[in-house]
Structure formats: structure tokens, C-alpha cells
Protein backbone atom coordinates (compact mmCIF):
# COMPACT_ATOMS: atom_id res chain seq x y z
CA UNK A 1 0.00 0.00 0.00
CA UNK A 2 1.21 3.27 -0.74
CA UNK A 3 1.62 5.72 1.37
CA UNK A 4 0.06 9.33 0.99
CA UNK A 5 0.74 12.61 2.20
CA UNK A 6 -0.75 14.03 5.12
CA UNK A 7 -2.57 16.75 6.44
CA UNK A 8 0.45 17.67 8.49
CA UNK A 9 3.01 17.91 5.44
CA UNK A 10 0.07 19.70 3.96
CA UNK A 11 0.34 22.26 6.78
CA UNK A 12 3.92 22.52 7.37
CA UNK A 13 4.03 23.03 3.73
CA UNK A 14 2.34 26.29 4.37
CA UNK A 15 5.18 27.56 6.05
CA UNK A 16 7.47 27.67 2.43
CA UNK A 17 4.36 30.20 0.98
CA UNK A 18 5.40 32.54 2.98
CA UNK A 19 9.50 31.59 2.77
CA UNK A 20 8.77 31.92 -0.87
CA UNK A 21 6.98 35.10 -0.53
CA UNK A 22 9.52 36.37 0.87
CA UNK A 23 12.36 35.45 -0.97
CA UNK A 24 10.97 36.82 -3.95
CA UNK A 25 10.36 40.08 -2.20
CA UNK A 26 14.23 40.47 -1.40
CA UNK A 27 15.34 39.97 -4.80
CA UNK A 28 12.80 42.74 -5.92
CA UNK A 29 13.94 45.21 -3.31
CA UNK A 30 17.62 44.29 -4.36
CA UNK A 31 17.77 43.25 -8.21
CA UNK A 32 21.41 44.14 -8.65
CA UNK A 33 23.68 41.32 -9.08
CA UNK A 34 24.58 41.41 -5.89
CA UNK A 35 20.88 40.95 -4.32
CA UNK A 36 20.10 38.26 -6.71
CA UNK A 37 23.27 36.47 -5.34
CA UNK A 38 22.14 36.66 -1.55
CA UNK A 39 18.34 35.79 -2.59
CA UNK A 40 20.15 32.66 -3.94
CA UNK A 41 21.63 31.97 -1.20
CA UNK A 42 18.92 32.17 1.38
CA UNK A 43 16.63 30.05 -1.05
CA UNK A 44 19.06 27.86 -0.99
CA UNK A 45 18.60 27.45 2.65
CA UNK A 46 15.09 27.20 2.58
CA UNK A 47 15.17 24.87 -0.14
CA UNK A 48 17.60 22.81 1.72
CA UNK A 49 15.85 23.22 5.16
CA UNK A 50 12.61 21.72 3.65
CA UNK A 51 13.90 18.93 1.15
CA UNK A 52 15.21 17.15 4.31
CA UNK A 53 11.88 17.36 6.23
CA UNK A 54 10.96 15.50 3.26
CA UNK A 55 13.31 12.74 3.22
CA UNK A 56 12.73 12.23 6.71
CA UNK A 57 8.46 11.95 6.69
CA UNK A 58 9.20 10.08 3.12
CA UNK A 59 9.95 7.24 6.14
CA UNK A 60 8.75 8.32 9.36
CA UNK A 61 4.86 8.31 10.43
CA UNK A 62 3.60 11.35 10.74
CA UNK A 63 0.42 9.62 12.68
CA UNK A 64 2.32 9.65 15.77
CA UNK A 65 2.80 11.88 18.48
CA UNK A 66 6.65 12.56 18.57
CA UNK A 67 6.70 13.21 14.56
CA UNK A 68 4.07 15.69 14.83
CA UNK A 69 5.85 17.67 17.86
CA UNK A 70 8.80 17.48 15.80
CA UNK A 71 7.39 18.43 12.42
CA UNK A 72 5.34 21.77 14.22
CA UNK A 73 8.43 22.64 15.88
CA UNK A 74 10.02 22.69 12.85
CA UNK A 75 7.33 24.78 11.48
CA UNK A 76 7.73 27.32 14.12
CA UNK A 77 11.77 26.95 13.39
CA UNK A 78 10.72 27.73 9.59
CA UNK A 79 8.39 30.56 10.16
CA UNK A 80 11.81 32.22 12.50
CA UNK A 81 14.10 31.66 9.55
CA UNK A 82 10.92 33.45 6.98
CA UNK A 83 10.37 36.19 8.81
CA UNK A 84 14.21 36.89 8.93
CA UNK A 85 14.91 36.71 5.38
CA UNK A 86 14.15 40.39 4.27
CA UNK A 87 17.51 41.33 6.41
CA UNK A 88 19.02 38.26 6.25
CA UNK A 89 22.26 39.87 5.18
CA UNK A 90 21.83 42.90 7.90
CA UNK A 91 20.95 42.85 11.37
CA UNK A 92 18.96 39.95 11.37
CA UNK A 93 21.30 37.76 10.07
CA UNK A 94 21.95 35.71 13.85
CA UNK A 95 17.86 34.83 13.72
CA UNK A 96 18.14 33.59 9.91
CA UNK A 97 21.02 31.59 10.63
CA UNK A 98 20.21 30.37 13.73
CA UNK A 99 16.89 29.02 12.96
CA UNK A 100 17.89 27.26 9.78
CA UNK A 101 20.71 25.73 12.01
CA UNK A 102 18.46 24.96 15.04
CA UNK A 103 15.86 23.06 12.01
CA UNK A 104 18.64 21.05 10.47
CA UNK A 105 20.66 19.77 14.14
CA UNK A 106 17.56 19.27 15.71
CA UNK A 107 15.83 17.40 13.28
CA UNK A 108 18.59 15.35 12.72
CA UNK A 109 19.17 14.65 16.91
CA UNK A 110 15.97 13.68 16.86
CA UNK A 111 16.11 11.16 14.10
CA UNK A 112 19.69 9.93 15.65
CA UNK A 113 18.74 9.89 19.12
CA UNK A 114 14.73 9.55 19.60
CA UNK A 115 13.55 7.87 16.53
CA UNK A 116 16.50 5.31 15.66
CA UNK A 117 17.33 2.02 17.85
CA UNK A 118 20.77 1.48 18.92
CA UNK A 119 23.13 -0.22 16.57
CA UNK A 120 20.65 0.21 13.62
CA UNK A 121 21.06 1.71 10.32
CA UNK A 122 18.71 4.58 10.38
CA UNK A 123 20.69 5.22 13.58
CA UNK A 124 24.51 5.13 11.46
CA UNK A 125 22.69 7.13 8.33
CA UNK A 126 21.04 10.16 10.94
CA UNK A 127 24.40 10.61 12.90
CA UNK A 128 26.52 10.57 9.85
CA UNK A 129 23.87 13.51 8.42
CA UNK A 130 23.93 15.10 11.70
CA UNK A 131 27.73 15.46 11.91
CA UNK A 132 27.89 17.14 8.38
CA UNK A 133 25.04 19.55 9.95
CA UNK A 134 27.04 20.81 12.89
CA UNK A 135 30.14 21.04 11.00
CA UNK A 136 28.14 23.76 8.33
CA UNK A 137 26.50 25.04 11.37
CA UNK A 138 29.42 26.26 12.48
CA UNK A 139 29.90 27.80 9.70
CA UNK A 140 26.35 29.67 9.24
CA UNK A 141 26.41 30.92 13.02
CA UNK A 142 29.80 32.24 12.38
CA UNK A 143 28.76 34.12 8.92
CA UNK A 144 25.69 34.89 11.07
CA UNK A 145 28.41 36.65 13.81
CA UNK A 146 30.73 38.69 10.57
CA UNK A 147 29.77 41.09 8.31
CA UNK A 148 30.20 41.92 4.58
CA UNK A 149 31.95 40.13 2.52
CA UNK A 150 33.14 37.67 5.22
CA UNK A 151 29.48 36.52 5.91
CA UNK A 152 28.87 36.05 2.07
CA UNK A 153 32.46 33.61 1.87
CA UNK A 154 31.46 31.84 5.37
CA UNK A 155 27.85 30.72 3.87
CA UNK A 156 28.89 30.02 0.96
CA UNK A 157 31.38 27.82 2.59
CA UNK A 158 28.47 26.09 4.96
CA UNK A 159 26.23 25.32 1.76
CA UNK A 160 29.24 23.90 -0.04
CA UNK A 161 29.32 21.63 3.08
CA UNK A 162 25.87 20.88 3.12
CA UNK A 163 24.89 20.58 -0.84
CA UNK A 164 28.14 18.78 -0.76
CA UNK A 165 27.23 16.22 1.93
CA UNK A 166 25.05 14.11 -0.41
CA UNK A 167 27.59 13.89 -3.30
CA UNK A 168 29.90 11.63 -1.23
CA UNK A 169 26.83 9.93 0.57
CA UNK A 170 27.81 11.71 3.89
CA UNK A 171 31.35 10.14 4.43
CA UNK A 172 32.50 10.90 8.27
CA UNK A 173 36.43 9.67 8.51
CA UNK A 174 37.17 6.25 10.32
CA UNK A 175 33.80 4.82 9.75
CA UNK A 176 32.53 2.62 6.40
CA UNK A 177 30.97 4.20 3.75
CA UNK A 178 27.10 3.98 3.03
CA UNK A 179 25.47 2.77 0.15
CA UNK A 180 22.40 4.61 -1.66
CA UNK A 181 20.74 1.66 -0.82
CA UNK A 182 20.94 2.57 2.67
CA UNK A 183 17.78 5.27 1.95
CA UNK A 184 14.30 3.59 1.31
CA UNK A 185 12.77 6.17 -1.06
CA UNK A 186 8.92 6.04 -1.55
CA UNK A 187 8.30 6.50 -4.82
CA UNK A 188 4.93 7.91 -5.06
CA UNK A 189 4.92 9.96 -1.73
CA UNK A 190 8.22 10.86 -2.72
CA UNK A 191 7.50 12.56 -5.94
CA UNK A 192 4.27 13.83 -5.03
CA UNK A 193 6.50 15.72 -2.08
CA UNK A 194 8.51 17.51 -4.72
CA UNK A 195 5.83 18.20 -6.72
CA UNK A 196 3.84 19.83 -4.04
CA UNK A 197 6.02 22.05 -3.40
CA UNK A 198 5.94 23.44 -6.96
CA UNK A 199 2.48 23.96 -6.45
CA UNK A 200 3.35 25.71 -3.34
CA UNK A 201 5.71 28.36 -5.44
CA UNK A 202 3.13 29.03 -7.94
CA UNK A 203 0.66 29.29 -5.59
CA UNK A 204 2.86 32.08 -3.88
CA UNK A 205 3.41 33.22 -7.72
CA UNK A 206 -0.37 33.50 -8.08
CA UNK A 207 -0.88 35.86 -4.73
CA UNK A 208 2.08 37.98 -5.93
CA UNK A 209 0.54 38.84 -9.40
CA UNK A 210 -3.10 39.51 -7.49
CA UNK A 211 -1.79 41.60 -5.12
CA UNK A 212 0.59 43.48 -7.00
CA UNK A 213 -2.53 44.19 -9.97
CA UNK A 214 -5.02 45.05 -6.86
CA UNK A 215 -2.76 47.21 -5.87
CA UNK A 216 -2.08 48.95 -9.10
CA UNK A 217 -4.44 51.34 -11.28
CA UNK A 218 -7.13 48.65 -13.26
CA UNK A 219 -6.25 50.48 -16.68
CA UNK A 220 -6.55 47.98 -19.83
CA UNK A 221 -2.78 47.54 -19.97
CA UNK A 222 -2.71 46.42 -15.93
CA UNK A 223 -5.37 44.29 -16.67
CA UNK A 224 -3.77 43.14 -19.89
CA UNK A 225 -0.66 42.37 -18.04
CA UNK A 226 -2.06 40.04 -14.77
CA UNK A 227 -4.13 37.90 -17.78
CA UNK A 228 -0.38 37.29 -19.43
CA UNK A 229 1.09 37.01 -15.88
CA UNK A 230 -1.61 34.24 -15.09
CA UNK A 231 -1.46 32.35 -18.60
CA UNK A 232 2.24 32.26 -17.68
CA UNK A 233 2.22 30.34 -14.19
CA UNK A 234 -0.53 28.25 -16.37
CA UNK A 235 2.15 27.09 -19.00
CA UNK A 236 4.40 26.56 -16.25
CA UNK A 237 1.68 24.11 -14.47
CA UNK A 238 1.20 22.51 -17.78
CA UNK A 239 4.33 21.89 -18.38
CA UNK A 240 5.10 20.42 -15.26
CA UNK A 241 2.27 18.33 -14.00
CA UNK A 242 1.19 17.14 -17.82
CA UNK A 243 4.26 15.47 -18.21
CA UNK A 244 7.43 16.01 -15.95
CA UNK A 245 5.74 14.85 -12.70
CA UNK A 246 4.55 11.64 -13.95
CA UNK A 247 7.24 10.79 -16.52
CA UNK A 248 10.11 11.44 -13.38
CA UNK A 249 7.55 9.10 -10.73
CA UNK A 250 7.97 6.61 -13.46
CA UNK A 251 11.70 6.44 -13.77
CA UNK A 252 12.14 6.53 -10.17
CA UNK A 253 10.17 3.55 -9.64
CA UNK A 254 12.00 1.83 -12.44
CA UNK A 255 15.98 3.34 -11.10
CA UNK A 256 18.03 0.50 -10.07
CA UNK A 257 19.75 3.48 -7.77
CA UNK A 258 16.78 4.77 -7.12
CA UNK A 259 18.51 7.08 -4.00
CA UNK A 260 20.91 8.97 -6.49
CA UNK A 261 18.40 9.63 -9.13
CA UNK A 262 16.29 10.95 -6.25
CA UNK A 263 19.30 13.08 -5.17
CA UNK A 264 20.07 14.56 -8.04
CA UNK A 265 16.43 15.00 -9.89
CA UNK A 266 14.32 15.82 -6.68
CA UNK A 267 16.68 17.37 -4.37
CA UNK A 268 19.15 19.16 -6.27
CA UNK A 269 17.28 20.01 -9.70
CA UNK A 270 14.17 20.98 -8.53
CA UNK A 271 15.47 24.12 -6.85
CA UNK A 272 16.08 24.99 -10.15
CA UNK A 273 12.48 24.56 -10.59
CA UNK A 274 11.66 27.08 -7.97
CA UNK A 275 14.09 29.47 -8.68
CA UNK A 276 12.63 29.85 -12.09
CA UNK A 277 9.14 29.99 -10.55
CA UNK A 278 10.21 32.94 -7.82
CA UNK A 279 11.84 34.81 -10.98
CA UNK A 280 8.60 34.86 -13.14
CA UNK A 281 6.76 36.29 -10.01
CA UNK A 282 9.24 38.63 -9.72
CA UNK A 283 9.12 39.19 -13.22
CA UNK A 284 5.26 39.48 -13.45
CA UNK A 285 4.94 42.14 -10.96
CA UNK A 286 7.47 44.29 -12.55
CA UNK A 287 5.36 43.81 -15.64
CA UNK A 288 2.19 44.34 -14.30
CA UNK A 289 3.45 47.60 -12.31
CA UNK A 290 5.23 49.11 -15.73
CA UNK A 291 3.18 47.18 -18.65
CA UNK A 292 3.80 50.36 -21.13
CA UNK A 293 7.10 51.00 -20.42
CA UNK A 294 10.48 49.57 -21.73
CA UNK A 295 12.40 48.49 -18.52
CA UNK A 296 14.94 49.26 -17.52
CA UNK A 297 18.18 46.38 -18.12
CA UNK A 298 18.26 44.81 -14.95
CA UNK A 299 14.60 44.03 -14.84
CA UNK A 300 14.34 43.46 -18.58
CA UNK A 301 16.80 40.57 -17.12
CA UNK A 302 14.88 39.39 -14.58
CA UNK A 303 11.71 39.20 -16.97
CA UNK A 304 13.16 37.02 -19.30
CA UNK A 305 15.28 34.82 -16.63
CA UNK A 306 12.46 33.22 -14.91
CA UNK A 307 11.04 31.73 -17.90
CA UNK A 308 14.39 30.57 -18.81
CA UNK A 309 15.52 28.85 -16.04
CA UNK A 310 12.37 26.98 -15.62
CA UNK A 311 12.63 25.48 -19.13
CA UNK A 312 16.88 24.73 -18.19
CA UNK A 313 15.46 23.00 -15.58
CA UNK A 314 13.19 21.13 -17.66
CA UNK A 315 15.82 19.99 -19.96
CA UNK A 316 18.31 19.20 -16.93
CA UNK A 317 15.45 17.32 -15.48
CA UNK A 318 14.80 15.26 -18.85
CA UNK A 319 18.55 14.63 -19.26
CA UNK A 320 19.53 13.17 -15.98
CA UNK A 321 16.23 10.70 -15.88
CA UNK A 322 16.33 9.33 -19.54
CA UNK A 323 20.19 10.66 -20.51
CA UNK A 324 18.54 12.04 -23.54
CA UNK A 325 18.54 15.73 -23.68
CA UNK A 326 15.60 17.60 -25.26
CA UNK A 327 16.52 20.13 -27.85
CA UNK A 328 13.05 21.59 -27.86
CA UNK A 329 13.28 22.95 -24.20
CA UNK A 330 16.82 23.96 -24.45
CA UNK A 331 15.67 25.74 -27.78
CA UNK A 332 12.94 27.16 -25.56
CA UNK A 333 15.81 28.14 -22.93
CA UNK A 334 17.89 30.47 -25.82
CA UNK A 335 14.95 31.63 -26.97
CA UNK A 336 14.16 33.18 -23.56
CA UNK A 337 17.70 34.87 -24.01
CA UNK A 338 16.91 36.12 -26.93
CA UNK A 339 13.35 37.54 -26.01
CA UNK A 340 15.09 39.08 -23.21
CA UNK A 341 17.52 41.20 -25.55
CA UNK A 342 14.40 41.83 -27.96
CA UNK A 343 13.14 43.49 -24.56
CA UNK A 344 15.64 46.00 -24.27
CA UNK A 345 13.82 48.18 -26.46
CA UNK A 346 10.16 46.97 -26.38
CA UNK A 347 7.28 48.02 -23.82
CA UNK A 348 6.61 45.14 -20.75
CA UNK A 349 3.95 44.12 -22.61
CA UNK A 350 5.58 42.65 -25.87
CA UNK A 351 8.38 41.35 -23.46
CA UNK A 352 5.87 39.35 -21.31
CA UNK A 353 4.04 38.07 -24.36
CA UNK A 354 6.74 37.11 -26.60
CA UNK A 355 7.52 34.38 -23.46
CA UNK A 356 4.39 33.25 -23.22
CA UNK A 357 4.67 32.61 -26.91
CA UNK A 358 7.90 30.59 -26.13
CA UNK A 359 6.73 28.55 -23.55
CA UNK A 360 3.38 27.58 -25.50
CA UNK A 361 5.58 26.48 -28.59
CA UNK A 362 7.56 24.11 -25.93
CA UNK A 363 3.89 22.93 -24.76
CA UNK A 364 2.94 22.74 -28.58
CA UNK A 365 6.01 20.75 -29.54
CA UNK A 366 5.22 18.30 -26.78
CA UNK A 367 1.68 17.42 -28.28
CA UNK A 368 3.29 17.52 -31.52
CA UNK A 369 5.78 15.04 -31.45
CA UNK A 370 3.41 12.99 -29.57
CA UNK A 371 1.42 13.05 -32.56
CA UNK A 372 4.02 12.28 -34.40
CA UNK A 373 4.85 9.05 -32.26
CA UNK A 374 1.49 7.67 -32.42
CA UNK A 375 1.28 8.29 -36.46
CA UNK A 376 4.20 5.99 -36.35
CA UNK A 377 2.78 3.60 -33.96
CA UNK A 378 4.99 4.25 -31.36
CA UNK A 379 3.92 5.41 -28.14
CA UNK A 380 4.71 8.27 -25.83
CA UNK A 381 6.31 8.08 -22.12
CA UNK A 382 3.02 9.70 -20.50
CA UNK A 383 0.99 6.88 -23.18
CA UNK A 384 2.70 4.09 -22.10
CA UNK A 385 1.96 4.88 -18.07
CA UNK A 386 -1.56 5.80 -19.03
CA UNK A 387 -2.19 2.32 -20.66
CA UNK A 388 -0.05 0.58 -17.81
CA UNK A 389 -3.04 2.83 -15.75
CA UNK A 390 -5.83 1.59 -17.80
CA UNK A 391 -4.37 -1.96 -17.21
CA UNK A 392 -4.27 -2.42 -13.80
């Protein structure tokens, strides 16, 4: 029997709205270079702070009474490290730091300590995490502690520690090394975790455009402007849930490392993912607030970014599961570059539809070579589950 996800992911999920909220608003009250490289870096620690919750309920029960404590106390931890994020880089750098470390250590004591038996595996596999954890912890607290440029270089350091940790499967000196199969990965709940949580950035993506055109005069170009906004986050839906989610479920279930290709599809690529979601809501709102008006560079950059890196992280996605690499999306991805120069000198307007127009063709080329396939008798990926499906 499979197992689902519960009302209490559901709600802690609720938590990364807001994280996402408010990541997006620090990279539009700093879009220099500089602002987009510290809203990276704090994603990255929200991203990294909830893909591990994730892992750990893919295997705990969240029916019982000491999961639940730990999972709201990690949602109170979470909603610290949100609130924090607009200064993350100023003078509330100790909180932001401090709560992601507090969330990562004590998660990980708990799953060493409370939740693992003596001499077991899940015991070995939760200390070995948690000793990576305190060693970057050090790290953020004392980046928390400097200033400047030497906070930057210190947490930078600690997520090269902790993104790093996975890639060598959490090696601590003296003792033997794990094995991926040392993770029991549930397929379905797994993916449908992952996949929640892009639902959870466009839903933040969807708020952002509504408030931003509420808050704006209702001329015909506004209004013009939120419809393109919203067909956007629709295309980037489609895109996802019509094919990507069920197509990467499917290989998963079929990996015979099924732990690495989780690795590096769910937990490192689909940042990418949200990163390219948070930039089209930043995107949209600068739209919707200027839809006459040719932008100015740096926002003409952010624009055309979001849609880019979304379909990059389609065709990164596509690569590592079936080691073939789509040249529709990556055509989709320069094409985004190019729309973006295109918008030097055109209004928000043109900009903002000229992407939709890109990611529709990626949508259309999908159907189309579908088509194609089934002219020739062959069928598609998403076919093939849907008359496994219709089987059982």
C-alpha cells in the first residue's frame, strides 16, 4: 500500500508560501547582481531546510505523536528563519542563521537519538547527516556573527558543506561508507513531495501577481498584463504536472539506484524549478506595475530569466532521468535569451508576451511530437503509463 501525504506535510508546507513570498520580495527590493546572489543563497537554505523534512516523513509516520511535535516545531523553526529573510544579510542575520541551524541539528538529533534504535542503520545514516550539519552550522552561526563580505564567503562555505554532503553519501572519517541503498525512497509519496512544493511556489506566484494588480491602477494595460502574468504560471503548471511529474515518478520507480536519481532529480534540480518559478513572479509584478514602459536592463533581465531557467530546468530534469537531452526545451531556454535582448527596447507588454509565446511552442512541440509518435505507432512516455493505468 502506498503511502500518501498528510494533512500535516500539507500544513507545514504552508510555512514555504510565505519563505517563498519572501524570498521573492528580497530579490525585488535588491535586483542588482549582488541581491540576486544573496536571494540565492537564502533560497538555498530554505530549499535545503525543507527537502530534508521531506526525506525524513518520506519514512517516518507522521500519525504519531513525537513526529508531529517534531514536524510543528520545525514549522515554528521555519516561520523564524521566513520572517528573517528580508535582512538576512543585515541585522537579522543571527535569527536567519540560527533558525535554519536549530531546524537542520535538531531534526537530525531527533532522528539519531529519539527515533532510531541502537546499533541500527537509520541510527549510522542520521548521525553521519547530523555530523555534516554541525560542521556547516558552524559555519552559518559564524557568517551569522561577521559582516560583509566575510558573511557572504562563510555561507557560501556552509552550503558547499551541506549541498556537498550528499555527493559523497555523507562520508565521516574512520567509519565505512554507506550505500544509496541505505535510503528507502517512496516512490509515489516521494514525488508527489517535490511536486507539491511546486504547487506551493506558484501558488505564492499566483498571490504575488493579485496583489501586485489590486494594488495597481485597473487600466486595460494592468489588466492586460495580470491575464499574461496568469497564462504564464498556467504554462508553467502545464508543463510540469502534464508530463514532468509523472514521466520522473515513473523512472524513479523503475531506477536500479533509485537514492541517487532521487538526489540529483528531486533534491538538487528541482530548486532549479523554484528558482525559475520565484523569478517569473518577480518578473510578473514588474510587468504588471510598468506594462507600457520599456524596462529598464536589470529588470528586462529578470523578466526574461524566470522563464528561462524553468525550461533549463526542464531539460536538466529530462537529461539526468532518460540521458537524452531535449533540444526543444533547451531551444525554448535560448529563446528566452533572446526575447530578453528583444526586450531592451520593447514596452513590458511585448516582453511578457513574446515568453508566453515561447513557452506555449515548448507545450505545442510536446503534443506535436506525440502526434508524431502515435502516427508511427509508437507510443509516448506519459501513453505508455496511461495504458499501464488503464491496465491495472
Amino acid at each position: 500500500m502506498s503511502q500518501r501525504v498528510s494533512t500535516l506535510e500539507l500544513f507545514y508546507d504552508l510555512v514555504f508560501v510565505f519563505a517563498i513570498t519572501q524570498v521573492s520580495h528580497l530579490l525585488l527590493e535588491h535586483l542588482t547582481w549582488a541581491g540576486a546572489g544573496q536571494a540565492l543563497i537564502v533560497l538555498l537554505a530554505v530549499w535545503w531546510s525543507w527537502n530534508y523534512t521531506t526525506w525524513t516523513t518520506n519514512e517516518l509516520d507522521t500519525e504519531t505523536i513525537p513526529v508531529r511535535l517534531l514536524l510543528l516545531a520545525l514549522m515554528l523553526l521555519s516561520l523564524l528563519m521566513s520572517v528573517a529573510i528580508p535582512d538576512a544579510f543585515g541585522e537579522h542575520a543571527l535569527l536567519f542563521a540560527g533558525s535554519y541551524v536549530a531546524i537542520q541539528v535538531g531534526r537530525h538529533s531527533f532522528l539519531t537519538f529519539a527515533a532510531a534504535e541502537p546499533r541500527t542503520i537509520e541510527r549510522e545514516r542520521a548521525g553521519r547527516i547530523l555530523t555534516w550539519f554541525v560542521a556547516a552550522g558552524v559555519l552559518w552561526i559564524a557568517g551569522a556573527l561577521a559582516d560583509g563580505p566575510v558573511r557572504t564567503a562563510l555561507w557560501l562555505a556552509a552550503l558547499a558543506l551541506d549541498y556537498g554532503a550528499p555527493l559523497v553519501l555523507f562520508w565521516v572519517p574512520g567509519r565505512p561508507r554507506l550505500e544509496g541503498a541505505t535510503w528507502d525512497v517512496g516512490t509515489e509519496h516521494f514525488a508527489e513531495r517535490f511536486g507539491l512544493f511546486i504547487i506551493l511556489a506558484l501558488g505564492e506566484s499566483i498571490v504575488l501577481i493579485g496583489a501586485t494588480t489590486s494594488e495597481s491602477d485597473l487600466t486595460p494595460a494592468t489588466i492586460f498584463a495580470f491575464v499574461m502574468a496568469f497564462l504564464a504560471s498556467a504554462a508553467i503548471w502545464w508543463l510540469y504536472f502534464t508530463s514532468v511529474a509523472r514521466v520522473g515518478e515513473h523512472y524513479l520507480a523503475d531506477s536500479e539506484d533509485r537514492t541517487t536519481l532521487a538526489r540529483d532529480g528531486y533534491t538538487f534540480l528541482h530548486v532549479v524549478f523554484a528558482a525559475g518559478i520565484i523569478m517569473t513572479a518577480v518578473g510578473d509584478e514588474l510587468v504588471i506595475a510598468h506594462p507600457t514602459e520599456v524596462l529598464p536592463p536589470q529588470e528586462v533581465t529578470a523578466v526574461a530569466a524566470g522563464p528561462a531557467i524553468y525550461l533549463f530546468a526542464l531539460t536538466l530534469f529530462g537529461y539526468r532521468l532518460t540521458g537524452a537531452l531535449s533540444k526543444r526545451k533547451l531551444f525554448g531556454t535560448l529563446a528566452c535569451v533572446v526575447v530578453g535582448f528583444v526586450g531592451m527596447f520593447s514596452p513590458a507588454l511585448v516582453l511578457a508576451g513574446l515568453l508566453i509565446l515561447v513557452l506555449v511552442a515548448v507545450i505545442g512541440s510536446n503534443y506535436l511530437v506525440a502526434s508524431r509518435s502515435r502516427a508511427r505507432g509508437e507510443a509516448s512516455p506519459i501513453e505508455q503509463l496511461e495504458a499501464e493505468d488503464a491496465a491495472r
